[in-house]
N, C-alpha and C. Protein backbone atom coordinates (compact mmCIF):
# COMPACT_ATOMS: atom_id res chain seq x y z
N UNK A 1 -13.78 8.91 -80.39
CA UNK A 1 -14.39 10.08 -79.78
C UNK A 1 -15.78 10.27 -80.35
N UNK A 2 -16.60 10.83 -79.35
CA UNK A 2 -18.02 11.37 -80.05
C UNK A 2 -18.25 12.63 -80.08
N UNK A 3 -18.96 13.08 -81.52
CA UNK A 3 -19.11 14.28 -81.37
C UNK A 3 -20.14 14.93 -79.93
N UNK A 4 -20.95 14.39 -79.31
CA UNK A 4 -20.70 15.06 -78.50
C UNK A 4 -20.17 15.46 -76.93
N UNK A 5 -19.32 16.20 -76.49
CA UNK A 5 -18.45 16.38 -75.69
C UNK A 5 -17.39 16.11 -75.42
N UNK A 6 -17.10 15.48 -76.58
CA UNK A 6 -15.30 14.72 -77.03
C UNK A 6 -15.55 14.04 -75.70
N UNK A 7 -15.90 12.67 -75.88
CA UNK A 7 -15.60 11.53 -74.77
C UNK A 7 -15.61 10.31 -75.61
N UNK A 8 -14.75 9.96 -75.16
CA UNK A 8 -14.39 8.88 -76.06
C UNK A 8 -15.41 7.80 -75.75
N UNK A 9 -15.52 6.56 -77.16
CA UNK A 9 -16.89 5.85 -76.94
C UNK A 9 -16.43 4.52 -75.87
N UNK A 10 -15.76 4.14 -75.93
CA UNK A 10 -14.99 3.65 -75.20
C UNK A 10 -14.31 3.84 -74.24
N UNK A 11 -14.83 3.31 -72.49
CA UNK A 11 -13.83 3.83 -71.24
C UNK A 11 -12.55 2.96 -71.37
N UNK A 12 -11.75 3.48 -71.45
CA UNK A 12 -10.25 3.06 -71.47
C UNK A 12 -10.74 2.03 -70.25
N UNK A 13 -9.81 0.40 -70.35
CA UNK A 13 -10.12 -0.55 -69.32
C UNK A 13 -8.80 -0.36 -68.07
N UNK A 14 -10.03 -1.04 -66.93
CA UNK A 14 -8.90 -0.51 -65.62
C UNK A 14 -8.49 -1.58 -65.09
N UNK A 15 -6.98 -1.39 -64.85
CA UNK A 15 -6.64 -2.80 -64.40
C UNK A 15 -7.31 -3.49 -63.06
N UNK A 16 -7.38 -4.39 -62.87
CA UNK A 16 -8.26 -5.39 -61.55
C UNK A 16 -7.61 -4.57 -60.28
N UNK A 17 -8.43 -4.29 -59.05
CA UNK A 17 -7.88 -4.34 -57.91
C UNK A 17 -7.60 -5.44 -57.62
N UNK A 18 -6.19 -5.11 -56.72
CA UNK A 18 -5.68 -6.46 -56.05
C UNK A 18 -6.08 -6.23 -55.02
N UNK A 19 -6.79 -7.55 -54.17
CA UNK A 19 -7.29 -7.40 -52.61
C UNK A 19 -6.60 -8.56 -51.99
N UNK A 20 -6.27 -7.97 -50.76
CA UNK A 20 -5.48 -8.72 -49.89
C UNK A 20 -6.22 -9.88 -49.37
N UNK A 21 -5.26 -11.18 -48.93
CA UNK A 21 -5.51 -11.88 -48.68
C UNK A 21 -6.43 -12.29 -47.29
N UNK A 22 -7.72 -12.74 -47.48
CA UNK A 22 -8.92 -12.37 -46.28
C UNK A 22 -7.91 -13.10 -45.16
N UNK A 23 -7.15 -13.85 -44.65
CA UNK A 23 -7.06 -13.64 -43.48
C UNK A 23 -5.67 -13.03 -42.87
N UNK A 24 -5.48 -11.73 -43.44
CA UNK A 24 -5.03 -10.39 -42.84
C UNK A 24 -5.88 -9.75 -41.94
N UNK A 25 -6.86 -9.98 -42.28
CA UNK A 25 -7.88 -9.16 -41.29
C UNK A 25 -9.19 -10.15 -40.71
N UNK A 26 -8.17 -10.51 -39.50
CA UNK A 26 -9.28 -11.45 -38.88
C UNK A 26 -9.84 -10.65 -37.95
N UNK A 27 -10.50 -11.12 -37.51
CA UNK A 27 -12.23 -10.26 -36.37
C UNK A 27 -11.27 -9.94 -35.07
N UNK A 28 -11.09 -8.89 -34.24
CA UNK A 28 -10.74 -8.44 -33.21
C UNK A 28 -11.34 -9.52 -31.78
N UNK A 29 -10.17 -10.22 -31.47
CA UNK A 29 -10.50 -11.07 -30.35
C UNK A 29 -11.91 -10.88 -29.17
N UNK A 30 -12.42 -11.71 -28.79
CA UNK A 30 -13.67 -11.80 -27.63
C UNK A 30 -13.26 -11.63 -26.51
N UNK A 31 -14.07 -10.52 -25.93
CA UNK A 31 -13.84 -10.66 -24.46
C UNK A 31 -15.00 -11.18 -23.66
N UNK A 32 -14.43 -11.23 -22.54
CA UNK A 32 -15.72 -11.96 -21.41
C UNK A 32 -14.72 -11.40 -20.21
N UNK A 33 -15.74 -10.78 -19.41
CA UNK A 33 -15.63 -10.60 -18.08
C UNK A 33 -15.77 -11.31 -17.12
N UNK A 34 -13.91 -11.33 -16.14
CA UNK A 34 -13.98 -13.08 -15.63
C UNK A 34 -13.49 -12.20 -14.31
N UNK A 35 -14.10 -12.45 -12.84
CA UNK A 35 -13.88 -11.33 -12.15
C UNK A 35 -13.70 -10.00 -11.73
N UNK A 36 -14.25 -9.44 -12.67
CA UNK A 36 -13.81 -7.98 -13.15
C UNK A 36 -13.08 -7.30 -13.72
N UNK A 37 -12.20 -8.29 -14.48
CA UNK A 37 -11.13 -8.26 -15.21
C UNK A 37 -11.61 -8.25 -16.54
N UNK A 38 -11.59 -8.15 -17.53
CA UNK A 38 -11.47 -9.15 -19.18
C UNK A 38 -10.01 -8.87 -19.44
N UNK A 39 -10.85 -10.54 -19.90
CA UNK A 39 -10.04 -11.49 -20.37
C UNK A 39 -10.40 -11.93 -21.78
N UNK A 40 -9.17 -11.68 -22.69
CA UNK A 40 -9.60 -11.72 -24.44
C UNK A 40 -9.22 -12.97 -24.34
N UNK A 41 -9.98 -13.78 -25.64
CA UNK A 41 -10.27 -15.40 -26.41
C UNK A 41 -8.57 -15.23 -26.44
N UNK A 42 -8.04 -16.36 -25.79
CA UNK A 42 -6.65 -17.01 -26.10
C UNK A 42 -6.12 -16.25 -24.98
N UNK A 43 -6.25 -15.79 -24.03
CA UNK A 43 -5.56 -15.70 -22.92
C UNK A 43 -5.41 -17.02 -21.91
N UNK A 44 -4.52 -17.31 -21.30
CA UNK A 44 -4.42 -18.04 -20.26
C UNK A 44 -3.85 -17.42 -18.67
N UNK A 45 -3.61 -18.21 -17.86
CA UNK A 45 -3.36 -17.52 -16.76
C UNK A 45 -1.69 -16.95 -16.58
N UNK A 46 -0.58 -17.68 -18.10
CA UNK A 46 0.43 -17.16 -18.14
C UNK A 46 0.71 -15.87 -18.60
N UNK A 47 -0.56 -15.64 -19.61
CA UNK A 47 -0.79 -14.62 -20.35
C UNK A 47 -1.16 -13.39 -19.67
N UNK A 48 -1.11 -12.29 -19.90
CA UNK A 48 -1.63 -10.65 -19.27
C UNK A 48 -2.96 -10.65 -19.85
N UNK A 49 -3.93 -10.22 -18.91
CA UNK A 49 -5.35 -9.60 -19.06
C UNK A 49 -5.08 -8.55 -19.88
N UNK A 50 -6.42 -7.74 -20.42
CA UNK A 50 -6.16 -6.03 -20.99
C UNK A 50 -6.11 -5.51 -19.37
N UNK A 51 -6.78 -5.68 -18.75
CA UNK A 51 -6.77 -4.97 -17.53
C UNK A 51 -5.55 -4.65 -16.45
N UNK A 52 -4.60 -5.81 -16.28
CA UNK A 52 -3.33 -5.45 -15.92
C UNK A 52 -2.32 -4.85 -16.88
N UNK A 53 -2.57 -5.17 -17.95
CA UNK A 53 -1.61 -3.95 -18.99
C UNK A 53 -1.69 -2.31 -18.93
N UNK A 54 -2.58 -2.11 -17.64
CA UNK A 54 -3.18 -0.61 -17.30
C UNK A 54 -2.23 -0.50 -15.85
N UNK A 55 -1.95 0.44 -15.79
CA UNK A 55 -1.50 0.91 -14.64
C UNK A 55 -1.26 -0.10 -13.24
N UNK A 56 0.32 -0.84 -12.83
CA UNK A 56 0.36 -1.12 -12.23
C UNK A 56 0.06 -0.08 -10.65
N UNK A 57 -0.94 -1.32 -9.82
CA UNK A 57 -0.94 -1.27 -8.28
C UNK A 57 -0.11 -1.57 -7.42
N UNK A 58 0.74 -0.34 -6.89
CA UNK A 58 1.94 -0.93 -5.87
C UNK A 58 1.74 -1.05 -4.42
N UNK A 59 2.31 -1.30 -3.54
CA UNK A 59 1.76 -1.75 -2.53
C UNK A 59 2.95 -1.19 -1.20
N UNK A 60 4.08 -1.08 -1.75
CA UNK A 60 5.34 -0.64 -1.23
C UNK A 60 6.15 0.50 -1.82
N UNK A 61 6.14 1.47 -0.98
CA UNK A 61 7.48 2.43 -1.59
C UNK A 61 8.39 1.94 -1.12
N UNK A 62 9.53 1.79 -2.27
CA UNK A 62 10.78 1.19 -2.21
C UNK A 62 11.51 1.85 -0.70
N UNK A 63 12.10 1.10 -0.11
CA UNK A 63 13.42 1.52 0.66
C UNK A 63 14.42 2.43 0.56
N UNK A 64 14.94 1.84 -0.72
CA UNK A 64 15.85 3.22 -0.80
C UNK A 64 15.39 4.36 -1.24
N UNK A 65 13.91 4.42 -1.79
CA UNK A 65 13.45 5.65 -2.03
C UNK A 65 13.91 6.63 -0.32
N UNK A 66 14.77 7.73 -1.00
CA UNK A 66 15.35 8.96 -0.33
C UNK A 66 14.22 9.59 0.60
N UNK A 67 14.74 10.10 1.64
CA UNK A 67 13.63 10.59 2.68
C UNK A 67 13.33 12.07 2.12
N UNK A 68 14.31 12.35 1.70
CA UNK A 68 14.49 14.19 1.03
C UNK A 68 12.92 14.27 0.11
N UNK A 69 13.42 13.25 -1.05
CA UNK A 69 12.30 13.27 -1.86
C UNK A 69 10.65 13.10 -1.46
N UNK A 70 10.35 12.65 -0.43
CA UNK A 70 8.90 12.43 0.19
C UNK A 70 8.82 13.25 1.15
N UNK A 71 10.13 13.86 1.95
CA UNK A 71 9.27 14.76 2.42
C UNK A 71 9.29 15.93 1.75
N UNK A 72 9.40 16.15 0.26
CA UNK A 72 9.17 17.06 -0.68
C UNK A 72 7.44 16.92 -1.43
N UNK A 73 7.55 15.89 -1.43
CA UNK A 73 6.46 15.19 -2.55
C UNK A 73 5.47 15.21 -0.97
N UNK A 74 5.14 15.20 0.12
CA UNK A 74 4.43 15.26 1.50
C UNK A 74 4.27 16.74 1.33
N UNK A 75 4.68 17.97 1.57
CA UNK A 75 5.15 19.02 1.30
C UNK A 75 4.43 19.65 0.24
N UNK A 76 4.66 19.24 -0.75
CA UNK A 76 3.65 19.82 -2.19
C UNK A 76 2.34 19.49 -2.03
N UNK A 77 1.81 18.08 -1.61
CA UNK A 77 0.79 18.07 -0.96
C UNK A 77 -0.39 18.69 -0.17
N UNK A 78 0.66 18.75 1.11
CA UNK A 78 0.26 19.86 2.10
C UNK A 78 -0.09 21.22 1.60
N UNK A 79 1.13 21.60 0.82
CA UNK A 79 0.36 23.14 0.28
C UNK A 79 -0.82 23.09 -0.94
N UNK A 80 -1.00 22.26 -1.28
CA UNK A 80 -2.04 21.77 -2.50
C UNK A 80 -3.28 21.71 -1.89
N UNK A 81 -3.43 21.29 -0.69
CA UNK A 81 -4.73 21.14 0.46
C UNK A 81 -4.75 21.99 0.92
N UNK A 82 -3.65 23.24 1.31
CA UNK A 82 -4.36 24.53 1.62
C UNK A 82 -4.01 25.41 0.54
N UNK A 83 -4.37 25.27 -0.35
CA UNK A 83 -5.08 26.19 -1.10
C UNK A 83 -6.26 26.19 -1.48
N UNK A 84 -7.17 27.37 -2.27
CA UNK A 84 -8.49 27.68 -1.83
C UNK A 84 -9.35 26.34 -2.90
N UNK A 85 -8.40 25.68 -4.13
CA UNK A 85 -9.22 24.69 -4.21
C UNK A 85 -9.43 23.02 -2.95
N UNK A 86 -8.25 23.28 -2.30
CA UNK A 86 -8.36 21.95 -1.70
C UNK A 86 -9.32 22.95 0.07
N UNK A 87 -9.56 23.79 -0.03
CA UNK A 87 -9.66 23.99 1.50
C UNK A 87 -11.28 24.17 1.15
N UNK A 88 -11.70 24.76 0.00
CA UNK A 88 -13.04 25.18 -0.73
C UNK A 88 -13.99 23.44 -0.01
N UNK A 89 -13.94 22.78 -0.66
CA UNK A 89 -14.84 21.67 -0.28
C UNK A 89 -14.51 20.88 0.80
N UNK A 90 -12.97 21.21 1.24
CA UNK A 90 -12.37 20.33 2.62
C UNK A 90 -11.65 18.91 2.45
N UNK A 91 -11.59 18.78 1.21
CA UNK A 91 -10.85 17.92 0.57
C UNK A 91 -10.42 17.66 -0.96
N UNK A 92 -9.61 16.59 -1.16
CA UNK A 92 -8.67 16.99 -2.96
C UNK A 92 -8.36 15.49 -3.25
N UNK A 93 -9.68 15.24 -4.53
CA UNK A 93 -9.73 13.89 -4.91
C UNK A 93 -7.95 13.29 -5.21
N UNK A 94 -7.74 12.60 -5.00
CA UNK A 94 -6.22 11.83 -5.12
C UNK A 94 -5.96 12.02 -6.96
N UNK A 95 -6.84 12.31 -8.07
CA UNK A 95 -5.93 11.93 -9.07
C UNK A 95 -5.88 13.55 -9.35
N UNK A 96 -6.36 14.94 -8.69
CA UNK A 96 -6.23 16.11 -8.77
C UNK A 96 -5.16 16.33 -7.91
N UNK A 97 -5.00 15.37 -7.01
CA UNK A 97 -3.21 15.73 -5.95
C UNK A 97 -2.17 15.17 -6.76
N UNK A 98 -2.15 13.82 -7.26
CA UNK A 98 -1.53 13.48 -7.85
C UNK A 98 -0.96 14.49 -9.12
N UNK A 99 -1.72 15.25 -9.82
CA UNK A 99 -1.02 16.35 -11.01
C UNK A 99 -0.92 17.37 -10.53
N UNK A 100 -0.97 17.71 -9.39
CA UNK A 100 -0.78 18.91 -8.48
C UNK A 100 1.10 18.91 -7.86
N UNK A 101 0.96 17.89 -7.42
CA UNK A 101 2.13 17.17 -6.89
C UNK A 101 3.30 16.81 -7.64
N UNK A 102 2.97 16.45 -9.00
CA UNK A 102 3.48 15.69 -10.16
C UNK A 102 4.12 17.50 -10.34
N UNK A 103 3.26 18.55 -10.74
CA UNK A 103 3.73 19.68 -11.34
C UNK A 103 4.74 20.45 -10.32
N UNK A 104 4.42 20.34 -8.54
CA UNK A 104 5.81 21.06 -8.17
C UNK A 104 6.61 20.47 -8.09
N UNK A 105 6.50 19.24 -8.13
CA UNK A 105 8.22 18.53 -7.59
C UNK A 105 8.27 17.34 -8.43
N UNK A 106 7.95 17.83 -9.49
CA UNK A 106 8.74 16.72 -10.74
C UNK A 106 9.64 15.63 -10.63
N UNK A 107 11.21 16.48 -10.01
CA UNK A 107 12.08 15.65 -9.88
C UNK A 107 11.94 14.69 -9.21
N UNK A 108 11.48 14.93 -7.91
CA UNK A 108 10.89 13.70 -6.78
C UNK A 108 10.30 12.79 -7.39
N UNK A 109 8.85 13.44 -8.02
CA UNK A 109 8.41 12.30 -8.38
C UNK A 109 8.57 11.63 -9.68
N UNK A 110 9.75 11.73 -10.59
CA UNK A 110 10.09 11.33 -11.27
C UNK A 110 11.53 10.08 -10.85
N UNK A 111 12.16 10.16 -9.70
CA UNK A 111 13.01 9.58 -8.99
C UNK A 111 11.81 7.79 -8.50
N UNK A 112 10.88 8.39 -7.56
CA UNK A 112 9.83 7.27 -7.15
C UNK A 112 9.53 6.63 -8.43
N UNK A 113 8.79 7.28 -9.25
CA UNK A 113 8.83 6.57 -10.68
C UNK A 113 9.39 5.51 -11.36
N UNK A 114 11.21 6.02 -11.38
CA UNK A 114 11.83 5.33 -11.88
C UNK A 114 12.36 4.37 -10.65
N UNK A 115 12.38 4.54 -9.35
CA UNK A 115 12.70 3.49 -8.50
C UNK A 115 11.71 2.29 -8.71
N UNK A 116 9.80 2.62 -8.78
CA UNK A 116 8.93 1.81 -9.08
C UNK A 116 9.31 0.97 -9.98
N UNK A 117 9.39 1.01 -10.88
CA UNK A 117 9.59 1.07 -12.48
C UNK A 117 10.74 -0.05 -12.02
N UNK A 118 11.91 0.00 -11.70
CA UNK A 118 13.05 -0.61 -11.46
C UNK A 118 12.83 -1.94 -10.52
N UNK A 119 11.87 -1.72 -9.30
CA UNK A 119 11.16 -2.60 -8.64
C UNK A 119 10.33 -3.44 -8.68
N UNK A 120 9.41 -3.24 -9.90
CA UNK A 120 8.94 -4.55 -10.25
C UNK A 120 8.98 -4.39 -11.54
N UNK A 121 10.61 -4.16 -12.12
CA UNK A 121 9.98 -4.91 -13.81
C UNK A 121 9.49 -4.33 -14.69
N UNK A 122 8.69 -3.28 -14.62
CA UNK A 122 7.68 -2.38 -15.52
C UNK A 122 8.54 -1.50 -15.99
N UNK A 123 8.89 -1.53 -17.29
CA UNK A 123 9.28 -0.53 -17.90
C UNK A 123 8.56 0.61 -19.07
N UNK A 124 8.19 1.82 -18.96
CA UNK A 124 7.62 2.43 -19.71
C UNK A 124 6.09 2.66 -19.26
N UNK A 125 4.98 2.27 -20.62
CA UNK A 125 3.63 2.62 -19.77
C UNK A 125 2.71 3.34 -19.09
N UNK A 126 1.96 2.80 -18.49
CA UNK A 126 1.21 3.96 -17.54
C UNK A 126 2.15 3.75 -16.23
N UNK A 127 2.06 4.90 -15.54
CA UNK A 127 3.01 5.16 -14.28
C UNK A 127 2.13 4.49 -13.21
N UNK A 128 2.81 3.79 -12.13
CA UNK A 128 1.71 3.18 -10.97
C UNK A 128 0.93 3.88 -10.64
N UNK A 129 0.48 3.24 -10.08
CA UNK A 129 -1.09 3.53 -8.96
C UNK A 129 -0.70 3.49 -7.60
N UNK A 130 -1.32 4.49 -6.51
CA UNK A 130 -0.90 4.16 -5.56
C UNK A 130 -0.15 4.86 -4.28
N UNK A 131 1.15 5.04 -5.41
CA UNK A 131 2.46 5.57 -4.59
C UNK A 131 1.94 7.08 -3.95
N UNK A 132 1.04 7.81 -4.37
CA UNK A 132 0.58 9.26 -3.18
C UNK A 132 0.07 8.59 -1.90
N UNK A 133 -1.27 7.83 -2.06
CA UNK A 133 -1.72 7.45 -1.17
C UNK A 133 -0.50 6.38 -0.01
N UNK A 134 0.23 5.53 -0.28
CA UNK A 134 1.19 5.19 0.20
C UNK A 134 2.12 6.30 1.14
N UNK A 135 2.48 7.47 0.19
CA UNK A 135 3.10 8.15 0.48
C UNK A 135 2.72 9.41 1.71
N UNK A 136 1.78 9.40 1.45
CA UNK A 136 0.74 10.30 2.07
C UNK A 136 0.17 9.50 3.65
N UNK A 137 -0.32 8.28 3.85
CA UNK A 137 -0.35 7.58 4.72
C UNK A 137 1.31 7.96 6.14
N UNK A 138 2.12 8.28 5.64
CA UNK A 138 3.00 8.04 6.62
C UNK A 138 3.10 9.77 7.17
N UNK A 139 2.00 10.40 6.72
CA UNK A 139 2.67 11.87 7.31
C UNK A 139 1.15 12.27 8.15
N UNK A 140 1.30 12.27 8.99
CA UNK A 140 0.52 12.77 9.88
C UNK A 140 -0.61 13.95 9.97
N UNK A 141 0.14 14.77 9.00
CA UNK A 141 -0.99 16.17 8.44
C UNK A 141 -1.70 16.15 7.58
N UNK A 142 -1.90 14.80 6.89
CA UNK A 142 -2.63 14.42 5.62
C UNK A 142 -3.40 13.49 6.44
N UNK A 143 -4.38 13.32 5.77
CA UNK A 143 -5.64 11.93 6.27
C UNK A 143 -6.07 11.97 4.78
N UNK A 144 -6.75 10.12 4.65
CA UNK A 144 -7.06 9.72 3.53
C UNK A 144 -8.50 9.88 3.87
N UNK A 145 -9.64 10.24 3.12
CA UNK A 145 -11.30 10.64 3.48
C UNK A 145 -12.27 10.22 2.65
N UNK A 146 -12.88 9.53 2.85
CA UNK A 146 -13.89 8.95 1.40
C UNK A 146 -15.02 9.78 1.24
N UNK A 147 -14.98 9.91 0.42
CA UNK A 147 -16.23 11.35 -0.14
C UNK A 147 -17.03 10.01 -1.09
N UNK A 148 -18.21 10.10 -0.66
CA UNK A 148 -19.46 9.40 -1.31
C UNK A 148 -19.51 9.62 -2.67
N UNK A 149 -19.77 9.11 -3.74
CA UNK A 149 -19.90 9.01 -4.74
C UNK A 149 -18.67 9.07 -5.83
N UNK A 150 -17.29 9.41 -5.38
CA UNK A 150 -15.88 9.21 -5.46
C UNK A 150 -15.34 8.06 -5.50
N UNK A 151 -15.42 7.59 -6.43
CA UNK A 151 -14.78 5.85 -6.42
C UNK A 151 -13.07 6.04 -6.60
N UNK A 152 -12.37 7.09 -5.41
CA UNK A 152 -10.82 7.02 -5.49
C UNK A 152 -10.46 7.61 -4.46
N UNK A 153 -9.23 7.58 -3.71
CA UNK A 153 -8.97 7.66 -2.61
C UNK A 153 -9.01 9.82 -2.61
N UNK A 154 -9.31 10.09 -1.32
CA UNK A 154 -9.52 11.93 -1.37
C UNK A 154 -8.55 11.99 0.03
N UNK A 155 -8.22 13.26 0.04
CA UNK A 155 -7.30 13.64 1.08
C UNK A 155 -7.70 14.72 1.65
N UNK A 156 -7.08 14.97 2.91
CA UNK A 156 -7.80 16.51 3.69
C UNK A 156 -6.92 17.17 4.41
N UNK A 157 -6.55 17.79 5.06
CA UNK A 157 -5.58 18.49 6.04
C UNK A 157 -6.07 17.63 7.58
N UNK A 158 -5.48 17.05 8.18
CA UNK A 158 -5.49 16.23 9.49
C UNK A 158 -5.97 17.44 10.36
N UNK A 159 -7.20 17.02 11.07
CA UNK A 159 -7.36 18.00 12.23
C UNK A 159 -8.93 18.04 12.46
């Protein structure tokens, strides 16, 4: 110890850090944009893009999807477009119908979901893409409307 400030003259010695072995932490794979897709270093064409690991695009509502349920999920819709946000500008971008839709009739669209889901394979994840506009196409009081500068499908009251 020294007299002054009682500190000892000597720092007590500290044992070595142990550092992990450098290749635990190798460099986060390369991408390159190959059609509009990327595609990370060591992918092949058996392999999944990052880009399809995002939200499958469906193309078909299942068959046995129930008529009850769509014309519920058609229905929530419809009243979603006349109300004063969907009637205000004359149309209701598809991913603001989609949680509009999602919130009155849950069950429905939690049924399509899991029929999707069951139909091609996908379990868990992001939920498809798609299935409103699909769904929406077969009812007559809905029309699909492209609003300029909107890169996603918009909807309107038919008329």
């Amino acid at each position: 110890w020294t007299d002054a400030g009682r500190v000892p003259a000597v720092a007590p010695a500290r044992p070595p850090i142990a550092k992990a072995p450098a290749a635990r932490f190798a460099a986060p794979p390369r991408a390159e944009t190959v059609a509009g897709k990327r595609k990370f270093e060591g992918d092949n064409d058996e392999q999944v893009s990052k880009s399809s690991r995002s939200a499958l695009k469906i193309t078909t509502i299942p068959e046995a999807f129930p008529q009850e349920h769509a014309d519920k999920i058609c229905g929530a819709a419809l009243e979603a477009l006349s109300t004063e946000e969907g009637t205000a500008r004359g149309y209701m971008p598809g991913s603001v119908l989609s949680r509009q839709v999602r919130a009155q009739v849950p069950d429905s669209v939690e049924t399509l979901m899991q029929m999707l889901q069951d139909q091609t394979g996908q379990s868990g994840g992001r939920p498809a893409k798609g299935w409103l506009k699909l769904l929406l196409a077969q009812d007559p009081m809905i029309q699909q409307v492209t609003v300029e500068g909107l890169d996603e499908p918009c909807f309107a009251i038919a008329g």
